[in-house]
C-alpha atoms as a PDB file:
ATOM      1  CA  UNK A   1      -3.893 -20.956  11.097  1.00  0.00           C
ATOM      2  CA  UNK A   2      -5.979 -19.931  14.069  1.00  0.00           C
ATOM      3  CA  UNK A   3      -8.587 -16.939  13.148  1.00  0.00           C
ATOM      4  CA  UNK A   4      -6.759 -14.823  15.827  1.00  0.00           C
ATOM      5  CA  UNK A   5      -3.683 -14.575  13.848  1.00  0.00           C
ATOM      6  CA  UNK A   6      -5.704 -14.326  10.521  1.00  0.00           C
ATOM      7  CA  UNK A   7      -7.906 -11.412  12.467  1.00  0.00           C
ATOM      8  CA  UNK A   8      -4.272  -9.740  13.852  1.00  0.00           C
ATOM      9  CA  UNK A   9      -2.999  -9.895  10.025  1.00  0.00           C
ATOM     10  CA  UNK A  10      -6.051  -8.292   8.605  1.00  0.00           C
ATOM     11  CA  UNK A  11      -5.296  -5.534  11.305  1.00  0.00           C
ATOM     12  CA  UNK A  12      -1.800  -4.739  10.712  1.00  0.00           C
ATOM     13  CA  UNK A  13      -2.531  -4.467   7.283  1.00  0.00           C
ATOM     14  CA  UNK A  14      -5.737  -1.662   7.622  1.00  0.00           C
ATOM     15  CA  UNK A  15      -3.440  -0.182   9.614  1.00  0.00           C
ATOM     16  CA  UNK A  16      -0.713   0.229   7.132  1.00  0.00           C
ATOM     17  CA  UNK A  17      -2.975   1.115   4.501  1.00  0.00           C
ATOM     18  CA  UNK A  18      -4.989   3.496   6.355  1.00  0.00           C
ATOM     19  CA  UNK A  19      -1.885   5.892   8.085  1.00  0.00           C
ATOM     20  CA  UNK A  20      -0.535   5.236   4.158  1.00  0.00           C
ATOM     21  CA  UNK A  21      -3.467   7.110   2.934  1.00  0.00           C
ATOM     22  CA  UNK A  22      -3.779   9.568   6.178  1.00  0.00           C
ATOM     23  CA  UNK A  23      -0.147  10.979   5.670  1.00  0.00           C
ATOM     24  CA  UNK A  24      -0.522  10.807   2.123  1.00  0.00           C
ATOM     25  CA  UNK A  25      -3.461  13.493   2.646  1.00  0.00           C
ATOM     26  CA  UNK A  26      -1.336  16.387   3.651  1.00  0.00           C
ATOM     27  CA  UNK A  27       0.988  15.052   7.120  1.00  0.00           C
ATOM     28  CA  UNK A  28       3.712  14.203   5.144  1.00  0.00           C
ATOM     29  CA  UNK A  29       4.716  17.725   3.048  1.00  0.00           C
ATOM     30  CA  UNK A  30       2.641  17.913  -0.092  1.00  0.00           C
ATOM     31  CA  UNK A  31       5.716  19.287  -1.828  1.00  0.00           C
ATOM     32  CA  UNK A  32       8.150  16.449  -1.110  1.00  0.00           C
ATOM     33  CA  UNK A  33       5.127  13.795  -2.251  1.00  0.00           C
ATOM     34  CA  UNK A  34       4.686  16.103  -5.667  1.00  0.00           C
ATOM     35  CA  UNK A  35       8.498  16.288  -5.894  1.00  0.00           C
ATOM     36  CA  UNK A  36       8.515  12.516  -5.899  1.00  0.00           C
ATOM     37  CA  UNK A  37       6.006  11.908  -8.045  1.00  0.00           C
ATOM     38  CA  UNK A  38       7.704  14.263 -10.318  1.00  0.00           C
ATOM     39  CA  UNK A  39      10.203  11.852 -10.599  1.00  0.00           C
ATOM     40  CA  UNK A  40       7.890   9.335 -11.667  1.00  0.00           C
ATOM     41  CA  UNK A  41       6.728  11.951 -14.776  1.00  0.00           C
ATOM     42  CA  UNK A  42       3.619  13.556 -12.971  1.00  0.00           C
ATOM     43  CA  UNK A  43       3.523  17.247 -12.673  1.00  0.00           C
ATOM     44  CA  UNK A  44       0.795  19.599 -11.889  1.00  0.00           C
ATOM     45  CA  UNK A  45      -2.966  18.843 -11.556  1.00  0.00           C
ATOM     46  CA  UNK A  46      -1.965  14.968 -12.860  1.00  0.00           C
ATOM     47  CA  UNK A  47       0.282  14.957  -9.970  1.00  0.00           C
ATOM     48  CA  UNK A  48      -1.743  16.049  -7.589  1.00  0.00           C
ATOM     49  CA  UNK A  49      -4.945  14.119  -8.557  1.00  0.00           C
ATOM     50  CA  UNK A  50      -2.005  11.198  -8.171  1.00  0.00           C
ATOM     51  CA  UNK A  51      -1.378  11.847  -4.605  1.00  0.00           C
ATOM     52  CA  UNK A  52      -4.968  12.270  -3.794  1.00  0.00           C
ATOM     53  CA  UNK A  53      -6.581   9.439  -5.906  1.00  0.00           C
ATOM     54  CA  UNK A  54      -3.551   7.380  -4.240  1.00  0.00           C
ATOM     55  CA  UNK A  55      -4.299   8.343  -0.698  1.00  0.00           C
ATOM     56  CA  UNK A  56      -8.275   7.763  -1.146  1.00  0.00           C
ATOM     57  CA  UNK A  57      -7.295   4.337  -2.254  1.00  0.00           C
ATOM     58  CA  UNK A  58      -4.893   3.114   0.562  1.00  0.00           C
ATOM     59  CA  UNK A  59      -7.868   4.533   2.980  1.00  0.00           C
ATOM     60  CA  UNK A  60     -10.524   2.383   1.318  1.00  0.00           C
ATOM     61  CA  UNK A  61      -8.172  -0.749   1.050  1.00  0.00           C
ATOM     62  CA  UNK A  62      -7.298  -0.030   4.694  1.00  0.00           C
ATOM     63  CA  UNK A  63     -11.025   0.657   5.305  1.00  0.00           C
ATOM     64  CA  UNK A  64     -12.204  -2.926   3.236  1.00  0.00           C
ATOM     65  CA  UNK A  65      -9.482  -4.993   5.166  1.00  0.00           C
ATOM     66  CA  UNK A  66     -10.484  -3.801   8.608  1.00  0.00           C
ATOM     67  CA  UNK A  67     -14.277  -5.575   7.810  1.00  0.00           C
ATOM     68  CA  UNK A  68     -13.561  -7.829   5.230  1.00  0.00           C
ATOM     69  CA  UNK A  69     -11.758 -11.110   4.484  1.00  0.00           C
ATOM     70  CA  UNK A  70     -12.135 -11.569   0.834  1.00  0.00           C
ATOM     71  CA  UNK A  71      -9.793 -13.591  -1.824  1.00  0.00           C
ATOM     72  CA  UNK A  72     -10.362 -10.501  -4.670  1.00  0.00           C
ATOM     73  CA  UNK A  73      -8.988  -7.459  -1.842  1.00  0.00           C
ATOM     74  CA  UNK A  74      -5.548  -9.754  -0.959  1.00  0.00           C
ATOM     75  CA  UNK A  75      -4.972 -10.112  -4.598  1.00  0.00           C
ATOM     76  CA  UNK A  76      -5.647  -6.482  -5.386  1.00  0.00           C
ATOM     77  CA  UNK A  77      -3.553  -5.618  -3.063  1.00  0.00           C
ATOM     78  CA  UNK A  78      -0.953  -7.175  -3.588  1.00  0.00           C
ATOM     79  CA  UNK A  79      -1.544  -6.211  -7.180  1.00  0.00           C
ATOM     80  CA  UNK A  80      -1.251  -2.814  -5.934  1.00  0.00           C
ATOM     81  CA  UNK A  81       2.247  -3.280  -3.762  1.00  0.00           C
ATOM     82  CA  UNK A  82       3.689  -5.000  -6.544  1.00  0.00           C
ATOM     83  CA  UNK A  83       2.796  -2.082  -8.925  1.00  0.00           C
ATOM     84  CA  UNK A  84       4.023   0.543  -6.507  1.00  0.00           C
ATOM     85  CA  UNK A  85       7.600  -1.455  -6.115  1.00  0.00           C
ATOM     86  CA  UNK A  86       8.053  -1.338  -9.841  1.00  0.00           C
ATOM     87  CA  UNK A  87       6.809   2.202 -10.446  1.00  0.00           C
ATOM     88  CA  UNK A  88       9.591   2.837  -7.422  1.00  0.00           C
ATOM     89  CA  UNK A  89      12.161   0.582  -8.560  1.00  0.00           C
ATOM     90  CA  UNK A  90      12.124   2.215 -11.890  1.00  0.00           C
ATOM     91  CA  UNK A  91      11.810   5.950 -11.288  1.00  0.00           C
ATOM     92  CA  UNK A  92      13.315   6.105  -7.937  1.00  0.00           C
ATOM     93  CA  UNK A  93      16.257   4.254  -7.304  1.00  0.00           C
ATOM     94  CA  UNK A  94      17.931   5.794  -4.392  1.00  0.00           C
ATOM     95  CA  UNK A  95      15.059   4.322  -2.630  1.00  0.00           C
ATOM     96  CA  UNK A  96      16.626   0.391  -3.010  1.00  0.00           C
ATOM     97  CA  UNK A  97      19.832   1.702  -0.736  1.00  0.00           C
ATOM     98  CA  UNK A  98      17.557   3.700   1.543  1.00  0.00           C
ATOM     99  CA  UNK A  99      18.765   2.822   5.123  1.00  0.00           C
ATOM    100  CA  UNK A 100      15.253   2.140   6.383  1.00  0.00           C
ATOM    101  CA  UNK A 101      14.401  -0.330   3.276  1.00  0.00           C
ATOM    102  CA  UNK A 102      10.930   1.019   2.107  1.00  0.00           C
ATOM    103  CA  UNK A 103      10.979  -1.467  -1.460  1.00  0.00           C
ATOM    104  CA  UNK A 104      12.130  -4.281   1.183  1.00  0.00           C
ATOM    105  CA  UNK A 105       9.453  -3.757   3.659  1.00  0.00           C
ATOM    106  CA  UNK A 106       6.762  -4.914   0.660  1.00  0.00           C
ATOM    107  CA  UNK A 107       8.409  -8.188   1.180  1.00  0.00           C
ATOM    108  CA  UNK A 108       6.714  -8.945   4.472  1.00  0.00           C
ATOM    109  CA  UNK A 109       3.359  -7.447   3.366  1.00  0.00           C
ATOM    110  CA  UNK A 110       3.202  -9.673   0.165  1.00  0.00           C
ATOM    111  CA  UNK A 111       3.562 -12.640   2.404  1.00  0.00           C
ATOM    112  CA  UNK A 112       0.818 -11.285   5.101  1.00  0.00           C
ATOM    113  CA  UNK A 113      -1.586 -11.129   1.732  1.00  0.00           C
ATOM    114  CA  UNK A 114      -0.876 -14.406   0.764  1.00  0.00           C
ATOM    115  CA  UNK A 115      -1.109 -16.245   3.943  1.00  0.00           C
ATOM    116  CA  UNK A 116      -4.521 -14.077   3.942  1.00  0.00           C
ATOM    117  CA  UNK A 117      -5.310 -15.347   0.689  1.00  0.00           C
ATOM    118  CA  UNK A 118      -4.442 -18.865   1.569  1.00  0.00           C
ATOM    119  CA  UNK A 119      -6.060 -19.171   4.975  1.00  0.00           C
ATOM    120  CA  UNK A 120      -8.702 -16.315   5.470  1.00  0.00           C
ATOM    121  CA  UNK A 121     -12.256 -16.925   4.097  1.00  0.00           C
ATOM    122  CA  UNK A 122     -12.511 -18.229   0.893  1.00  0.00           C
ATOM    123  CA  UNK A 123     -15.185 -15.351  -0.158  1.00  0.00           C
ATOM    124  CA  UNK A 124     -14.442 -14.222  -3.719  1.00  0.00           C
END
């Protein structure tokens, strides 16, 4: 795999990430992120330290990914997509026949972190 497409990868994945954790931080309506995580059993200061501990996360991932090519960040990652997709699977179900596939879309991202994992540096 040339180191342009690896480079290209890495991008498209800060950038996911990082608008993640941006519109996590108050774009998207803080009430319809609580209400959601409501759903998942968080209410109150719990939810909200959710949202915020969530969003400060995605930024640093995004953040980590834009200058670094390391085996342990792909994995976490896609620790972390795989976790979300359960915790979404589970508690919010309508989201599996939502018409603009959000659970589906984690598909292509896993793959982006392996072929990262598989091809990028092999830092640990």
């Amino acid at each position: 795999m040339r180191a342009l497409d690896l480079k290209l990868m890495r991008y498209t994945l800060a950038v996911i990430w990082l608008v993640t954790g941006v519109l996590s931080l108050g774009i998207y309506p803080q009430q319809q992120s609580l209400q959601l995580l409501e759903q998942v059993g968080l209410h109150g200061v719990a939810a909200q330290f959710a949202l915020y501990a969530s969003a400060a996360l995605d930024i640093a991932l995004g953040l980590l990914t834009l200058y670094r090519s390391m085996q342990w960040l792909w994995r976490a990652q896609a620790a972390l997509v795989i976790f979300y997709s359960i915790v979404i699977a589970i508690f919010l179900p309508q989201f599996w026949l939502h018409p603009f596939g959000p659970l589906l879309k984690n598909l292509p991202i896993l793959l982006l972190l392996w072929l990262l994992h598989e091809h990028g540096e092999k830092t640990t």
